[in-house]
Structure formats: structure tokens, C-alpha cells
Protein backbone atom coordinates (compact mmCIF):
# COMPACT_ATOMS: atom_id res chain seq x y z
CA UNK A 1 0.00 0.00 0.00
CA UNK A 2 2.87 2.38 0.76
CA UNK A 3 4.49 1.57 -2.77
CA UNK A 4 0.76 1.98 -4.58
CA UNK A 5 0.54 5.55 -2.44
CA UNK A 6 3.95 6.71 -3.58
CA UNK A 7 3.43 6.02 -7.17
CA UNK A 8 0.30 8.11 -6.78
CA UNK A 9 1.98 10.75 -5.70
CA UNK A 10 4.81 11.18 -7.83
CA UNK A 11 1.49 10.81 -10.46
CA UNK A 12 0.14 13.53 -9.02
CA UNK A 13 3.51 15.37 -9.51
CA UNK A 14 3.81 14.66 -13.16
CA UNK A 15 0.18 15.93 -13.51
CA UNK A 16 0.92 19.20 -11.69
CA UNK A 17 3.61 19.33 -13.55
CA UNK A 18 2.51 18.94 -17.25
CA UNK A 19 -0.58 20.91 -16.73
CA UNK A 20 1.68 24.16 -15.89
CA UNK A 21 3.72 23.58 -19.07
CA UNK A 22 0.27 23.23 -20.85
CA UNK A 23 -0.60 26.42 -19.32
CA UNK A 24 2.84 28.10 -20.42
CA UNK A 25 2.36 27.06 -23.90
CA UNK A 26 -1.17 28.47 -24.40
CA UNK A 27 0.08 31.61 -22.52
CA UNK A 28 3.19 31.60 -25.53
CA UNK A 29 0.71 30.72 -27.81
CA UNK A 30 -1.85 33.42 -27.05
CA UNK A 31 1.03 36.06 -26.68
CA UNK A 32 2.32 34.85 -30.24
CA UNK A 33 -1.28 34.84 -31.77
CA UNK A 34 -1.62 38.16 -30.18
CA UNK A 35 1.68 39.79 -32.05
CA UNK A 36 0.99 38.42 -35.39
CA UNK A 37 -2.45 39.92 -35.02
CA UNK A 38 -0.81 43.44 -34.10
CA UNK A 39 2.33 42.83 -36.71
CA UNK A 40 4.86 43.02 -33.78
CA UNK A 41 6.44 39.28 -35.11
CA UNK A 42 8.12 38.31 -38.02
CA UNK A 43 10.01 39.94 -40.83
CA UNK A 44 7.11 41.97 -41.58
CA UNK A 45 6.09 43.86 -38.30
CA UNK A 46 4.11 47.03 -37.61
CA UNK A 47 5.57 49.22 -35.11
CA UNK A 48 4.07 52.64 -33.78
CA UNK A 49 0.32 51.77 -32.63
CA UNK A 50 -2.40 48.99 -33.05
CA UNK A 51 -3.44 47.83 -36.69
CA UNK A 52 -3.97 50.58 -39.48
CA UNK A 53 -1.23 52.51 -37.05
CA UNK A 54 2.43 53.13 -37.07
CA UNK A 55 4.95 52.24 -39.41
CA UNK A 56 5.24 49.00 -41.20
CA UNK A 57 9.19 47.48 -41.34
CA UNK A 58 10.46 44.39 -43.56
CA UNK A 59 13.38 42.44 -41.73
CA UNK A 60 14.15 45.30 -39.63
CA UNK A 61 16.30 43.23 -37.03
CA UNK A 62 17.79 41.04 -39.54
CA UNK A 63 20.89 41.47 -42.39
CA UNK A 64 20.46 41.91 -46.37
CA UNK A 65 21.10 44.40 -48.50
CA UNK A 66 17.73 43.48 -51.17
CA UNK A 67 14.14 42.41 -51.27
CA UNK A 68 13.83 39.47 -53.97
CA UNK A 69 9.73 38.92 -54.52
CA UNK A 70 10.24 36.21 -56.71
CA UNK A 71 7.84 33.11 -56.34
CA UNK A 72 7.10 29.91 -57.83
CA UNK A 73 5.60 31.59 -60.31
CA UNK A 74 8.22 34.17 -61.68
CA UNK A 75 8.41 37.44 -60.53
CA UNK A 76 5.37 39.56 -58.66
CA UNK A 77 3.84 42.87 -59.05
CA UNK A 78 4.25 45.11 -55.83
CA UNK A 79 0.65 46.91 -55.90
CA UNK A 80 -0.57 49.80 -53.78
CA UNK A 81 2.46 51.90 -53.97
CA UNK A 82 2.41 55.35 -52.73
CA UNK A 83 4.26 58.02 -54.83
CA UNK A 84 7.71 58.72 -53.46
CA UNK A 85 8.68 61.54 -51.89
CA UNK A 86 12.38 61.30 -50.18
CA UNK A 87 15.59 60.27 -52.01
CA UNK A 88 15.56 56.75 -50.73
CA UNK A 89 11.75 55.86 -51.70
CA UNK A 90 10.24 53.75 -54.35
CA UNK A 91 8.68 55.27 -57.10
CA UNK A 92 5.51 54.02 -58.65
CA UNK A 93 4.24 53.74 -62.13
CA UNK A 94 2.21 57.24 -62.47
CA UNK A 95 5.49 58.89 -61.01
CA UNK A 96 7.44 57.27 -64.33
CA UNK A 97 4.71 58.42 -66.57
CA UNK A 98 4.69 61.72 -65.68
CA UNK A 99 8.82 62.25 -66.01
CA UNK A 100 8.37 60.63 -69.51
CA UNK A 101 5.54 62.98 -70.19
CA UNK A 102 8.02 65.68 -69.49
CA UNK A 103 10.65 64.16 -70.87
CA UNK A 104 9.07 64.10 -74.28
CA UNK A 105 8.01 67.78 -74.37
CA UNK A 106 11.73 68.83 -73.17
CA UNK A 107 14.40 69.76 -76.19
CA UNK A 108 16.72 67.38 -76.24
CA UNK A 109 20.33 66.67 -78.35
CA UNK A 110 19.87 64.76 -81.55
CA UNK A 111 22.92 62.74 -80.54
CA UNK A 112 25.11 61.91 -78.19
CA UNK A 113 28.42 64.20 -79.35
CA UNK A 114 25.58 66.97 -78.65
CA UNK A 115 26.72 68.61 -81.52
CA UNK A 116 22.84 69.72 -83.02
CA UNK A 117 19.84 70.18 -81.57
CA UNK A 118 16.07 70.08 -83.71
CA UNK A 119 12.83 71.81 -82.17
CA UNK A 120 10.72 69.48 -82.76
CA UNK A 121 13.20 66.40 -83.14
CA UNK A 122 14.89 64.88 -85.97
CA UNK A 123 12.44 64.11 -88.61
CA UNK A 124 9.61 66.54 -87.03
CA UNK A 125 7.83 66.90 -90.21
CA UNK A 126 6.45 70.88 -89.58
CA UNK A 127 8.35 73.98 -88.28
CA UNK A 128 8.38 75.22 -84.42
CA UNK A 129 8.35 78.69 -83.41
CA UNK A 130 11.47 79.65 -80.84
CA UNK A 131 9.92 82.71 -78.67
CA UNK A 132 11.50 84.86 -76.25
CA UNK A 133 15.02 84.70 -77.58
CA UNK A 134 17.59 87.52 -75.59
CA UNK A 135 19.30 89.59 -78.27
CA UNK A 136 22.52 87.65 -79.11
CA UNK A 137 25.97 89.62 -79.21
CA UNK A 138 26.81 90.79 -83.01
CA UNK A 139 30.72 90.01 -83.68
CA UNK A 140 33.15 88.52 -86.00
CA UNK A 141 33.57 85.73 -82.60
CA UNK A 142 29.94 85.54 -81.86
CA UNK A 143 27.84 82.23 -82.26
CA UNK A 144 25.11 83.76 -80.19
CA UNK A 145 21.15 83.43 -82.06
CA UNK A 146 19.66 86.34 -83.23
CA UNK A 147 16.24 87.15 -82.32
CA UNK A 148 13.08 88.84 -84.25
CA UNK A 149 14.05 92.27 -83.60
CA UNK A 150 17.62 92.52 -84.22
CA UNK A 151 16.71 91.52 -88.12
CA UNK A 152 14.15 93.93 -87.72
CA UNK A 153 16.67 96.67 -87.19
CA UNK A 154 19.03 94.56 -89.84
CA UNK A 155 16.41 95.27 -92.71
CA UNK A 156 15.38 98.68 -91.89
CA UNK A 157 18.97 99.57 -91.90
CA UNK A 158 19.20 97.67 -95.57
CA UNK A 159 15.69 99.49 -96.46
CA UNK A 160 16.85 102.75 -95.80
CA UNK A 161 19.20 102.32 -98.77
CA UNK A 162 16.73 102.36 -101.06
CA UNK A 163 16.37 101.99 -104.44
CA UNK A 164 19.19 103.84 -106.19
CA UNK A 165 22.90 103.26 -105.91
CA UNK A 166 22.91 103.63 -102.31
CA UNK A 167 19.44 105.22 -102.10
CA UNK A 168 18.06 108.13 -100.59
CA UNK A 169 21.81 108.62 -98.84
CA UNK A 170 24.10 108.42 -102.21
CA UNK A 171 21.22 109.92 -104.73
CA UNK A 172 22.02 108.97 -108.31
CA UNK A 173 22.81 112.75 -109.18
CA UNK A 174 26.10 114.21 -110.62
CA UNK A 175 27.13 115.81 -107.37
CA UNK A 176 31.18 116.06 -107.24
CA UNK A 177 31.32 114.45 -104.13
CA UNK A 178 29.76 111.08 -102.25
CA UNK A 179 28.45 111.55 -98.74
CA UNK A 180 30.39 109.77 -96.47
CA UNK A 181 28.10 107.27 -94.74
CA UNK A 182 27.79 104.38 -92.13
CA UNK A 183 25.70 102.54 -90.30
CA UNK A 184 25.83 99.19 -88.08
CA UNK A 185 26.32 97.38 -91.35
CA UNK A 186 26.97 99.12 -93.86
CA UNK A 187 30.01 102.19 -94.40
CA UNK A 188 30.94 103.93 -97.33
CA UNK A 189 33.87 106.70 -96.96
CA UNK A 190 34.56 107.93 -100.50
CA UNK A 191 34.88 111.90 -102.06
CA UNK A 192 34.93 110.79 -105.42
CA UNK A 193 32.11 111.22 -107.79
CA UNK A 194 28.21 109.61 -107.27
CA UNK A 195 27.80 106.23 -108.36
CA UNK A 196 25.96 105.49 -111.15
CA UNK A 197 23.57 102.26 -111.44
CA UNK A 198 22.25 102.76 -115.47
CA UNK A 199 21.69 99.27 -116.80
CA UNK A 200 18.35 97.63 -116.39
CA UNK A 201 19.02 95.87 -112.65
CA UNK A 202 22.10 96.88 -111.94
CA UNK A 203 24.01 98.08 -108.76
CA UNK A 204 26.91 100.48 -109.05
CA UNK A 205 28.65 101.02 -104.80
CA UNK A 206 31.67 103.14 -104.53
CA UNK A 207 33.01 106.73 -105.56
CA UNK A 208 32.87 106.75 -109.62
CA UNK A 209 31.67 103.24 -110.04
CA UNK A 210 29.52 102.68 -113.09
CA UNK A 211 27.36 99.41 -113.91
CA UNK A 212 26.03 100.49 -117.34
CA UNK A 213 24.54 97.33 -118.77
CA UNK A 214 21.50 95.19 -117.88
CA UNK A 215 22.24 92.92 -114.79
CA UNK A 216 25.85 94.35 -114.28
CA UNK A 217 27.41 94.50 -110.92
CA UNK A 218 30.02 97.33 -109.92
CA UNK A 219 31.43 97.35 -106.79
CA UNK A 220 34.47 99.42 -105.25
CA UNK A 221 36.19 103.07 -106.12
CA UNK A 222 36.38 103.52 -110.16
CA UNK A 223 34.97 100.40 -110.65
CA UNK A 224 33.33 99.88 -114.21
CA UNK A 225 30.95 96.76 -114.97
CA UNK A 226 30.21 97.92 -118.94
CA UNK A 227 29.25 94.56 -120.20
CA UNK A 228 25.98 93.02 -119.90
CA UNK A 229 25.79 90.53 -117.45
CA UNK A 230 28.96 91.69 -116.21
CA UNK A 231 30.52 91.66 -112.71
CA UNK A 232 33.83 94.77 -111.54
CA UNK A 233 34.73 94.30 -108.01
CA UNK A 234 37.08 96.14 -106.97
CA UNK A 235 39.15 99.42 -107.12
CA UNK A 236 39.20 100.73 -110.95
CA UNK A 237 38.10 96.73 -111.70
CA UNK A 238 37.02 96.85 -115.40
CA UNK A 239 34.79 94.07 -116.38
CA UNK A 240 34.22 95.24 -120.01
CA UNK A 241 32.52 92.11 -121.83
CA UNK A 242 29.71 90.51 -121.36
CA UNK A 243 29.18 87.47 -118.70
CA UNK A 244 32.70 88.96 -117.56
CA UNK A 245 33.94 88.76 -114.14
CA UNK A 246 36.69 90.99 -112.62
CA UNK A 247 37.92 90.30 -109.48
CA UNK A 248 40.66 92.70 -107.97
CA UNK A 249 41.84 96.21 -108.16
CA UNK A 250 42.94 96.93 -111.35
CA UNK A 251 41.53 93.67 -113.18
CA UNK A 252 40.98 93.56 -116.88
CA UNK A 253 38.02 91.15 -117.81
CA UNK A 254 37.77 92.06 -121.78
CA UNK A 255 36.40 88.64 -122.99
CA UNK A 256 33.29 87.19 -122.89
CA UNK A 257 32.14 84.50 -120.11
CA UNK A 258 35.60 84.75 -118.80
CA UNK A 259 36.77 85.77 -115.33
CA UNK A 260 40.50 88.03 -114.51
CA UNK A 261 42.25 88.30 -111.29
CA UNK A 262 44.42 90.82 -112.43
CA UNK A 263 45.39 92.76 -116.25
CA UNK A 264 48.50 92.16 -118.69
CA UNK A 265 51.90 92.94 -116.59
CA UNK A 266 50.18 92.59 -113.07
CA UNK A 267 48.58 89.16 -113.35
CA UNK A 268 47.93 87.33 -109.91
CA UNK A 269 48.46 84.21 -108.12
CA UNK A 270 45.50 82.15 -107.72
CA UNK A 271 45.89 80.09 -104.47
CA UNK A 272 44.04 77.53 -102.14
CA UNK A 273 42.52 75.66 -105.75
CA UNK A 274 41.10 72.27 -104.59
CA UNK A 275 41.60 69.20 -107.09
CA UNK A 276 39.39 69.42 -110.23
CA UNK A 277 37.06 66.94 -110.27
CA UNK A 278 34.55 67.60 -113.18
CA UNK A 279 35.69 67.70 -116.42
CA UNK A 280 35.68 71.73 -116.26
CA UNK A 281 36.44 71.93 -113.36
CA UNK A 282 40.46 74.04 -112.44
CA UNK A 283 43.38 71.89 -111.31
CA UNK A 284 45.82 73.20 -109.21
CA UNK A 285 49.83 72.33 -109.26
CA UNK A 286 49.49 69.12 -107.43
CA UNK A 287 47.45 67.30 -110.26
CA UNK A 288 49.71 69.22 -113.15
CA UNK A 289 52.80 67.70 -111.50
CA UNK A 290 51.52 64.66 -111.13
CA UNK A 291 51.02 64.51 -114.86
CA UNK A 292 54.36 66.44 -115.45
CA UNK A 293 55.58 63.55 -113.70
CA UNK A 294 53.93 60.14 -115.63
CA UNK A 295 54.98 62.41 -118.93
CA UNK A 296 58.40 62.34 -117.75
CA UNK A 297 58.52 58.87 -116.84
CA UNK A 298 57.17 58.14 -120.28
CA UNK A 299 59.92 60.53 -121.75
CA UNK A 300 62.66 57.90 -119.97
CA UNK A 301 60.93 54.71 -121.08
CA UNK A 302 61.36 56.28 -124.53
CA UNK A 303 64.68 57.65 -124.57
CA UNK A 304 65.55 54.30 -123.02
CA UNK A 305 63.92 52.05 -125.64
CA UNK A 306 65.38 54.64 -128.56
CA UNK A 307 68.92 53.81 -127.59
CA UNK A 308 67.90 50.01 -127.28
CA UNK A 309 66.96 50.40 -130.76
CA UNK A 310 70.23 51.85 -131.49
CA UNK A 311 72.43 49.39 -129.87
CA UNK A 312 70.92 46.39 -131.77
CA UNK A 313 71.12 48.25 -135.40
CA UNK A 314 75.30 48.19 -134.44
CA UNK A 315 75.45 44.76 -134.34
CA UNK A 316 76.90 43.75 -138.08
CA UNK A 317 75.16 41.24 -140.19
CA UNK A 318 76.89 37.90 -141.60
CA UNK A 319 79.16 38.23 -144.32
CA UNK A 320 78.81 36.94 -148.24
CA UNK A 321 80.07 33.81 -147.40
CA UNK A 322 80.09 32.99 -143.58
CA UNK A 323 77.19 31.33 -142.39
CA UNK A 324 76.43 32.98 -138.93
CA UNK A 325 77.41 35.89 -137.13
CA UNK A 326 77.61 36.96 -133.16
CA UNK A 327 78.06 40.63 -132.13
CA UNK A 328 77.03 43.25 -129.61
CA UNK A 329 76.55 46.83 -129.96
CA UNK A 330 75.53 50.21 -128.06
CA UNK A 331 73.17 52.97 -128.31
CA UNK A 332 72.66 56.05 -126.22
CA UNK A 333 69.63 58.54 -127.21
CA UNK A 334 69.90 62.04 -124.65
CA UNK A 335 71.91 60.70 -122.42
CA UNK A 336 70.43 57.14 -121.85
CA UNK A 337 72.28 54.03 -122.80
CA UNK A 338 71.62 50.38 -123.72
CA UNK A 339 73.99 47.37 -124.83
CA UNK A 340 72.78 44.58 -127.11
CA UNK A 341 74.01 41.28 -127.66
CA UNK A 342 72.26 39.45 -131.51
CA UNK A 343 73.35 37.36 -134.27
CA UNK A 344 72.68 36.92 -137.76
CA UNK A 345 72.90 33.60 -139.99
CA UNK A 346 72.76 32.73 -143.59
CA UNK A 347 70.27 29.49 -143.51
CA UNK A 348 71.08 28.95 -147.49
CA UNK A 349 72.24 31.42 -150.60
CA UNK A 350 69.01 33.07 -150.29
CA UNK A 351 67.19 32.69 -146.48
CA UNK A 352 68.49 34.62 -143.87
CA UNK A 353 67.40 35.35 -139.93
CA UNK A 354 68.50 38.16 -137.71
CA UNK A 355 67.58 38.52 -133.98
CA UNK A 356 68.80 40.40 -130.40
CA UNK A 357 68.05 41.44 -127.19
CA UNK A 358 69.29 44.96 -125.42
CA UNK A 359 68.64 46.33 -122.06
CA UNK A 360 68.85 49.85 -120.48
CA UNK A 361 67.73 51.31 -116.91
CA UNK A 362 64.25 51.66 -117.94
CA UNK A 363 63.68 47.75 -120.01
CA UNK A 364 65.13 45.82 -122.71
CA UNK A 365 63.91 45.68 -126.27
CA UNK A 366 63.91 42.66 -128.01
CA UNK A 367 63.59 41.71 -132.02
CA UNK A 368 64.45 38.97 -134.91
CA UNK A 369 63.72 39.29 -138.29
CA UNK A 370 63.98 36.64 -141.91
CA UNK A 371 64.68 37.79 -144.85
CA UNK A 372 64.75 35.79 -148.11
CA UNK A 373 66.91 36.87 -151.33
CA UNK A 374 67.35 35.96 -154.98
């Protein structure tokens, strides 16, 4: 009975003892129900107040440096994302939109070396207006734009010319002397005689100029465009027949359709030609030496096979009476030479055959010949 009342008891213990563990375990188990329910467990957790509170943290106790989303299916969509606002946030679609909205309405390069730019972009198939342009700096340096009313003040200044020789400020008149005159973009300084503009379209500038046939074009002190068709620039520039050019003070043009840099005793260097191309085109001294050159080159191979020619004529022919011959001779033709080496046979009383062979610096020259007597 005393072993049967011990075994109870420890029983008892073990009962005691399991159903305060049981009670521990629901207690864990209602505390961990309780901070799923209020996001305080897990990777996910929201801190800062009770549900729809507080801040919401992924693996805020834990280390990793990215969020991978990736399932069983491939990657996920992340929905329900509020439009950044600090440097470190995520962005959501509508916040992409909108910067490519603006990004296609902003002026961009038409290529990387940023070298052009096209309102409108390359290919835009109608013109856009560029408003409110600042008044770019006019000089020889400047690659500022030019807005509306600086050509505004550009063609007044041209309009105020008028229609004369220079207009209401140079009147076509015989006046002994040419207001002096000057404006932003255009200065005259001359005391010589009014221009004078007489051919049907034509435009006489400078002191004593004269364009006096239809379309002619003089331009410069004493310069005289007389034929038709005819352009004088330049001081006392005469371009005297018609589709003549005269380019230069003092230039002659007295031949039709032709064009003169300068007049007989003071003729002019023409520099900076580019290669000819087109069969009318000028060619400079590069392309005339280089022909100077393949005619000389042909002049050698010529003089060269001349004396060639010469060396084998020295070689004698077979005497009456011998039946073959071996000789050599030499030629030299302006001062190239050649050696030859031949023979000559008599094949019966009446067949006979020549041949040789001679060489210079440029080639060799080679021959035979038959003849047949009686």
C-alpha cells in the first residue's frame, strides 16, 4: 500500500507538472497569436500603434542588403504603392509616366556628341516657333542666335538704302562728291564722284563706279561693270565684256564669259585651288605635276627604248660567205644608254634570220627578223 501511495503521488507530480507547461504554452501561444495579429512578429512587423497605425518594417532586425519577390511563379507585381517623396523611396508607375511625359516635351540633343539640336526632333515633319530669344551679341567671334528684332533693325537699316545706288543717302545725281556714310552694317567713306547704277538691274557702290549694262554689278572706287551681265569688283576693276567677271583692283576682264584676277603685266596668283574633279572643273599644281611627272617617266621609257633600238642596229650582219654571225653593240639617245648582244645567220644562198636582245635602266627591247633573197 505504501508503494501503490507513492506512485500516486509522484502521479500527481507529473500531472501538476505537465498541466503548468500546458498552461505556459497556451500563454506563448496566445502572446504569439496576439503579435501576429498586431504585426509586432516576423520579418514583416508594424511598429508605432495597433493595426492601421504606425509604421510598417520588412526584416528590420535582420541582415540583407535586397528584397527578392520572386515566387514559384516568376516574378510579382508590388501593388498599392504610394508616390515617393524622399531620395531613398520607391517610385511608382504614375510617377514614371509623368517624367516621360516631361521628358518628351523637353528639347533634347539629336545625338550623343551633342553637336545639333532640332525643335521638334529629328524628322519633325512641320516647323516650331522659338519665342523669347535675348538679343545675341553681333561680332566677327559671336555664335550667339539672333532674335526677331535685331533683323528687324538689320532690314530697316538695308531698307533705308533704297532703291538707287545707295538710295536716298548716295542719290544717283552728278554731285562732285559722295556723302560719307555708315551705319551698323553698312560704311561707305569715299569723295569721289556719285555712283551710277544705269543698266536695267544693276548696282553700281563706290566713288565713280559705273554698272552700265542690264544685270551688271560694280562694286568698289572707279569700278566699271560695262558689259551686260557683267561683274567689276574692286578698285578701278574693269569688267568690259559681257558674262565677264573681274575680281581685284585693277583687273581687266575684256572677254566674254571669262573671269581676270588681275590685267596684262600685273597678273595674280591664284591660291588655295582644290583638285578638279569635273571635267571643267580648275586643277591646281598638285594634279599638273603629277602629270608632269607620268609624262616624264614616259619621256625615260622612250629615250631608253630609242637607244635600245640603237644598240641592236650596231650589231653587223653575216658576211657573203660565212654562215652565222655573233656581235654586240651600243646605243645612247639624250643621255640614256643600252647594250645589245644578236646574231645573224645565212640558212642557205638566199634565207636569212637576224635577232637580239638589249637592255637599259628603264627595259630591254627585243627583235628577230627573216629575210629571203634571190
Amino acid at each position: 500500500m505504501a508503494s501503490l501511495s507513492t506512485g500516486l503521488s509522484t502521479t500527481n507530480s507529473t500531472v501538476a507538472l505537465l498541466s503548468t507547461s500546458v498552461s505556459t504554452a497556451t500563454s506563448g501561444v496566445s502572446a504569439l497569436s496576439t503579435g501576429i495579429a498586431t504585426g509586432t512578429i516576423g520579418l514583416v512587423q508594424q511598429v508605432g500603434g495597433a493595426p492601421g497605425n504606425g509604421v510598417i518594417t520588412v526584416g528590420a532586425s535582420t541582415g540583407g542588403t535586397s528584397v527578392d519577390f520572386t515566387g514559384t511563379a516568376g516574378a510579382r507585381q508590388l501593388t498599392g504603392v504610394a508616390a515617393g517623396t524622399a531620395p531613398t523611396d520607391a517610385v511608382n508607375v504614375s510617377q514614371l509616366q509623368a517624367v516621360a511625359s516631361v521628358a518628351n516635351d523637353a528639347v533634347l540633343y539629336d545625338s550623343a556628341t551633342h553637336n545639333s539640336v532640332t525643335l521638334g526632333g529629328v524628322g519633325a515633319s512641320s516647323a516650331v516657333a522659338l519665342t523669347n530669344v535675348a538679343a545675341g551679341t553681333i561680332s566677327a567671334t559671336s555664335t550667339d542666335a539672333i532674335n526677331g528684332s535685331q533683323l528687324f533693325a538689320l532690314e530697316t537699316q538695308i531698307s533705308s538704302l533704297g532703291n538707287g545706288s545707295l538710295g536716298a543717302q548716295l542719290p544717283q545725281t552728278s554731285q562732285s562728291t559722295v556723302a560719307n556714310t555708315s551705319s551698323q552694317y553698312v560704311s561707305v567713306n569715299s569723295t569721289g564722284s556719285a555712283a551710277s547704277a544705269t543698266g536695267t538691274e544693276s548696282v553700281a557702290v563706290g566713288g565713280n563706279s559705273t554698272a552700265s549694262s542690264a544685270h551688271s554689278v560694280a562694286v568698289g572706287s572707279g569700278a566699271q561693270a560695262t558689259g551686260s551681265n557683267s561683274s567689276a569688283i574692286g578698285s578701278n576693276a574693269v569688267a568690259a565684256a559681257p558674262n565677264s567677271v573681274a575680281v581685284g583692283s585693277g583687273s581687266i576682264a575684256n572677254e566674254a564669259n571669262s573671269v581676270s584676277f588681275g590685267s596684262p603685266g600685273s597678273e595674280r596668283t591664284l591660291t588655295n585651288v582644290a583638285p578638279g574633279v569635273n571635267p571643267t572643273d580648275a586643277v591646281n599644281m598638285s594634279q599638273l605635276n603629277s602629270v608632269q611627272q607620268g609624262v616624264n617617266a614616259l619621256a625615260r621609257q622612250a629615250y631608253s627604248g630609242i637607244a635600245g633600238a640603237t644598240a641592236l642596229t650596231m650589231i653587223p650582219d653575216v658576211d657573203p660567205g660565212k654562215t652565222l654571225a655573233v656581235g654586240i653593240g651600243s646605243g645612247n639617245y639624250k643621255g640614256y644608254s643600252a647594250v645589245a648582244i644578236g646574231f645573224s645567220a645565212r640558212l642557205t644562198d638566199n634565207l636569212k634570220i637576224k635577232g637580239g636582245a638589249s637592255t637599259s635602266g628603264s627595259g630591254s627591247v627585243v627583235g628577230a627578223g627573216i629575210g629571203y633573197q634571190w
